[in-house]
C-alpha atoms as a PDB file:
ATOM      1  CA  UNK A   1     -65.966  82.458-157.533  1.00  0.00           C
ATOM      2  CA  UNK A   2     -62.819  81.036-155.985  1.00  0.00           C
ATOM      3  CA  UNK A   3     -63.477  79.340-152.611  1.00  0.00           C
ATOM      4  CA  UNK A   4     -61.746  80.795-149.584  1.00  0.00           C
ATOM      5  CA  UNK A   5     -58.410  78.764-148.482  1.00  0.00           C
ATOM      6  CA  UNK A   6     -59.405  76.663-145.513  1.00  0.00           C
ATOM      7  CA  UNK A   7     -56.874  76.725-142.871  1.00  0.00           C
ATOM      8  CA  UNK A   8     -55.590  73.139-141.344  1.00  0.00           C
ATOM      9  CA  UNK A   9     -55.485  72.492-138.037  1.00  0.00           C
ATOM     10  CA  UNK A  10     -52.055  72.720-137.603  1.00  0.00           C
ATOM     11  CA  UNK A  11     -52.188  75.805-139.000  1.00  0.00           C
ATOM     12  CA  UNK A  12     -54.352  77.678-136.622  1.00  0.00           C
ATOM     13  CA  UNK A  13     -52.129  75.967-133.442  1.00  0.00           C
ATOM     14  CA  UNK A  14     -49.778  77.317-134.734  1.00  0.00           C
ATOM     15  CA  UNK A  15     -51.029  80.555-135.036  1.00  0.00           C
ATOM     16  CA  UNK A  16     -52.593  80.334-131.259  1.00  0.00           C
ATOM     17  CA  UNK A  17     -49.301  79.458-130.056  1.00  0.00           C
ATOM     18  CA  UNK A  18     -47.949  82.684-131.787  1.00  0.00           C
ATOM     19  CA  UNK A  19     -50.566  84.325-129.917  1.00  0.00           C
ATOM     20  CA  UNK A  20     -49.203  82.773-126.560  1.00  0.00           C
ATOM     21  CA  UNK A  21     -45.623  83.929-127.333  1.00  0.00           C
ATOM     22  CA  UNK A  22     -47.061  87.365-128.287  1.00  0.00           C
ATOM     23  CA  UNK A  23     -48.705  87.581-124.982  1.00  0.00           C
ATOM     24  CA  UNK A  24     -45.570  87.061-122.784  1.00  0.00           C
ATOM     25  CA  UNK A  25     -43.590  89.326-124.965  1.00  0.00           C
ATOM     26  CA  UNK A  26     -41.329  86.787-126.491  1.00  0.00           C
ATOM     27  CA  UNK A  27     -38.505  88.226-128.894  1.00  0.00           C
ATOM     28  CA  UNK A  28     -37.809  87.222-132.373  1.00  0.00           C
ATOM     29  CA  UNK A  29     -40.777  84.859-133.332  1.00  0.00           C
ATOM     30  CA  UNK A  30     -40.203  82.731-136.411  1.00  0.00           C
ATOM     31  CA  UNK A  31     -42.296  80.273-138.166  1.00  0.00           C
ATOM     32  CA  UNK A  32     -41.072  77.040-140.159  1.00  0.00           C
ATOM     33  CA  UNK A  33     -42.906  75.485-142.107  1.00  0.00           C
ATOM     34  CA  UNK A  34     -42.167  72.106-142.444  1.00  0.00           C
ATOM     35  CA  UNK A  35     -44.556  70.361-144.318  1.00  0.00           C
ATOM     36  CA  UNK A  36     -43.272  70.037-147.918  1.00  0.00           C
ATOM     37  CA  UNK A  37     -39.784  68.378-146.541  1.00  0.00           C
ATOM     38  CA  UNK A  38     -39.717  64.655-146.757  1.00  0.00           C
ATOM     39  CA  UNK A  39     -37.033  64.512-143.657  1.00  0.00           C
ATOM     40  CA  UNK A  40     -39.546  66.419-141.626  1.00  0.00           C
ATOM     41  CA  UNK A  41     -40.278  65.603-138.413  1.00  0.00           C
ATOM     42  CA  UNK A  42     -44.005  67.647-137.923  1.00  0.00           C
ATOM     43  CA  UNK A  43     -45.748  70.532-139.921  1.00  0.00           C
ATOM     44  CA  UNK A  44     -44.279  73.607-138.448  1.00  0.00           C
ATOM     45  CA  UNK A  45     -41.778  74.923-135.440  1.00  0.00           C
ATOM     46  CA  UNK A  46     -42.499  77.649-134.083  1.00  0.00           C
ATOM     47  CA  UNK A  47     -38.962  79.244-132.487  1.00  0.00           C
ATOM     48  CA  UNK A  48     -38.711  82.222-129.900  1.00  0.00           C
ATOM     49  CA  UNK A  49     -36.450  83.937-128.103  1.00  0.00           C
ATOM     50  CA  UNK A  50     -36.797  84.914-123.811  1.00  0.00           C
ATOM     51  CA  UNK A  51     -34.544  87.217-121.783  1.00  0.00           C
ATOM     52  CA  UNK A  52     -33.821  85.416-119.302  1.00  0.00           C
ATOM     53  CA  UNK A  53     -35.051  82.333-117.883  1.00  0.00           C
ATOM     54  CA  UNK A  54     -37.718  83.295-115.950  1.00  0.00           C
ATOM     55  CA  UNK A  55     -39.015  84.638-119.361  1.00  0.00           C
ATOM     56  CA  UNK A  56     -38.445  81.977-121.115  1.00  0.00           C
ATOM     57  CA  UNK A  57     -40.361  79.843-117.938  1.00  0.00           C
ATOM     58  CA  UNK A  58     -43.328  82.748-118.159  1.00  0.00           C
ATOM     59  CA  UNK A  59     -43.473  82.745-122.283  1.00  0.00           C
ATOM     60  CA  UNK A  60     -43.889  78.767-122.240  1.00  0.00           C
ATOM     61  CA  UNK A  61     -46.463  78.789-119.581  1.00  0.00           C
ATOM     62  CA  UNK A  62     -48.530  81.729-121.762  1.00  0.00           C
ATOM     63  CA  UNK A  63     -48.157  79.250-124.733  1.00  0.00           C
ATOM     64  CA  UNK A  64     -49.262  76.131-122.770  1.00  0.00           C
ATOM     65  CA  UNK A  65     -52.287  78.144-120.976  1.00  0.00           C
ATOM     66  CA  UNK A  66     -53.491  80.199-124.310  1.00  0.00           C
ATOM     67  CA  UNK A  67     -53.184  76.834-126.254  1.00  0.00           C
ATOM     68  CA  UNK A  68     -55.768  75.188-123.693  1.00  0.00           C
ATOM     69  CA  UNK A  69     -58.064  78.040-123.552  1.00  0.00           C
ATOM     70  CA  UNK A  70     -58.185  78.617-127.046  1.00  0.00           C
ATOM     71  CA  UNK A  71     -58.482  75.109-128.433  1.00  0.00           C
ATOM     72  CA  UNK A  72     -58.622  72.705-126.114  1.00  0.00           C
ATOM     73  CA  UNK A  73     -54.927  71.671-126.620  1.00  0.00           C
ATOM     74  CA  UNK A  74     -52.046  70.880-124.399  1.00  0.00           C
ATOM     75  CA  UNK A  75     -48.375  69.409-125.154  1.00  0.00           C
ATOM     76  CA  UNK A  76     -48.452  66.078-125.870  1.00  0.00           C
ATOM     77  CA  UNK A  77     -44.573  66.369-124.268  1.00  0.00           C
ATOM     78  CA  UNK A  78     -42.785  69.188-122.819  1.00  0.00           C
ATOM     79  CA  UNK A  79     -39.157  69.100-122.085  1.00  0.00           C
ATOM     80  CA  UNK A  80     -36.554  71.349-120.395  1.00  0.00           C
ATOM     81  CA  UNK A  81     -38.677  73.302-118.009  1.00  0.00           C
ATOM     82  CA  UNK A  82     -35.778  72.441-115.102  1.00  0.00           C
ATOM     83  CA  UNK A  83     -33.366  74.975-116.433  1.00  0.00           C
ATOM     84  CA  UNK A  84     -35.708  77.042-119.166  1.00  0.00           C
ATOM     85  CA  UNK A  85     -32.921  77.360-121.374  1.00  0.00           C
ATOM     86  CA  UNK A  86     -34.379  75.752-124.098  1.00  0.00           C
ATOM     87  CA  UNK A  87     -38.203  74.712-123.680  1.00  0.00           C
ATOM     88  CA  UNK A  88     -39.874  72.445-125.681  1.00  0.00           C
ATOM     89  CA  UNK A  89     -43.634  72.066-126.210  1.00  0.00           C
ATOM     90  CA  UNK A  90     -44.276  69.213-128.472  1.00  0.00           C
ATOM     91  CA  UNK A  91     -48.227  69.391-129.936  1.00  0.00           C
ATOM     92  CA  UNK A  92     -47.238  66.564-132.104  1.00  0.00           C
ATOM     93  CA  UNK A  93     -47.401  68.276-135.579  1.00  0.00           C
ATOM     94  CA  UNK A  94     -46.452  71.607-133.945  1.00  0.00           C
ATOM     95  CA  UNK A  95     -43.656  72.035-131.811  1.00  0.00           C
ATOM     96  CA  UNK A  96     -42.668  75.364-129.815  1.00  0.00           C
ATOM     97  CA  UNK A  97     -39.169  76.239-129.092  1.00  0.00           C
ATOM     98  CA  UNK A  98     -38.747  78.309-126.539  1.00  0.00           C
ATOM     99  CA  UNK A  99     -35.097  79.571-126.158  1.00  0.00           C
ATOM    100  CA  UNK A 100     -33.148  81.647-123.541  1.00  0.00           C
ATOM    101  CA  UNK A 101     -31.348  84.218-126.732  1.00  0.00           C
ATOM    102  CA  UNK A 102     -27.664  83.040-125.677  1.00  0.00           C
ATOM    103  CA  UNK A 103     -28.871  79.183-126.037  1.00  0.00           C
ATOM    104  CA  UNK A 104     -30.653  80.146-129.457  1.00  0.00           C
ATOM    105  CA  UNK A 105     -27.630  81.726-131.318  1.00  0.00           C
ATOM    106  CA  UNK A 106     -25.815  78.713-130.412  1.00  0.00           C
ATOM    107  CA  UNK A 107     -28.197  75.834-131.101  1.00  0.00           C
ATOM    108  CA  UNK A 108     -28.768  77.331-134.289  1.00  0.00           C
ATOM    109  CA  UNK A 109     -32.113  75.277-135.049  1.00  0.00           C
ATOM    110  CA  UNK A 110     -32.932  77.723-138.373  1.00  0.00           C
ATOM    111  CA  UNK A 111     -29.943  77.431-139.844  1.00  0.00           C
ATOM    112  CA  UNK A 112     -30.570  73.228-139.217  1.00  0.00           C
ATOM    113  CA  UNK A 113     -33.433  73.527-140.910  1.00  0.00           C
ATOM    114  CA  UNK A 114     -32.726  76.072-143.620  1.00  0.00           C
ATOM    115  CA  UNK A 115     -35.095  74.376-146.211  1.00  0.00           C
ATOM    116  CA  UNK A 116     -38.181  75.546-144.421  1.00  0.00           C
ATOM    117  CA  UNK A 117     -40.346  78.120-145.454  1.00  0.00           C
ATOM    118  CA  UNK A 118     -39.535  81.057-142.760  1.00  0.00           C
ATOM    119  CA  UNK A 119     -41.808  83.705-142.256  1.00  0.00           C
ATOM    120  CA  UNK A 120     -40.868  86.480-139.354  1.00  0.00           C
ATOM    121  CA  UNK A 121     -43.447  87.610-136.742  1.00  0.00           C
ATOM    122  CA  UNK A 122     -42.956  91.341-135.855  1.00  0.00           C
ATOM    123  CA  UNK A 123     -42.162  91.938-132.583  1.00  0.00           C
ATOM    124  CA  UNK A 124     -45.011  93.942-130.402  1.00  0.00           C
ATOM    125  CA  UNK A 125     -42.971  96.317-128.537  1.00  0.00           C
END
């Protein structure tokens, strides 16, 4: 009997940080995975899209809070909170990317990192 695929941590934060996006209603949720690059930085990004700012501010603090009550985890770094255009929540082998949708399209980051395995979260709406 074949034994069930074990999932690694990295793996299930960055499924709970899906979960926190999910739970602020963040847009456009995409997964890279990282791992089998050599010029890779972590494991996976997880990238997002906000509304405005405020959502952006409101999807990042679901991600940090469900992160923390889920696993016991918080960012190791976060960055760009000031302005919320582009939020950053590095969990070392994870990172979030949290971007205002005018700041995504133009920043580009999938396209950067078009070698990645990309898998598409359905939007809940």
């Amino acid at each position: 009997m074949p034994k069930a695929k074990k999932s690694s941590e990295s793996e299930i934060l960055c499924q709970t940080i899906v979960e926190g996006m999910q739970e602020n209603k963040a847009k456009d949720i995409v997964i890279l995975d990282l791992r089998h690059l050599t010029s890779a930085v972590c494991d996976f990004f997880v990238i997002c899209s906000g509304n405005s700012n405020t959502h952006v501010d409101g999807i990042s603090n679901a991600v940090t809070r469900h992160s923390r009550k889920i696993l016991q985890e918080k960012p190791w770094h976060i960055e760009g909170k000031n302005n919320s255009e582009w939020v950053l929540l590095d969990y070392i082998n994870v990172v979030g990317h949290i971007f205002y949708k005018d700041a995504r399209s133009f920043f580009q980051l999938e396209e950067l990192w078009a070698d990645a395995i990309r898998t598409d979260i359905k939007n809940l709406d």
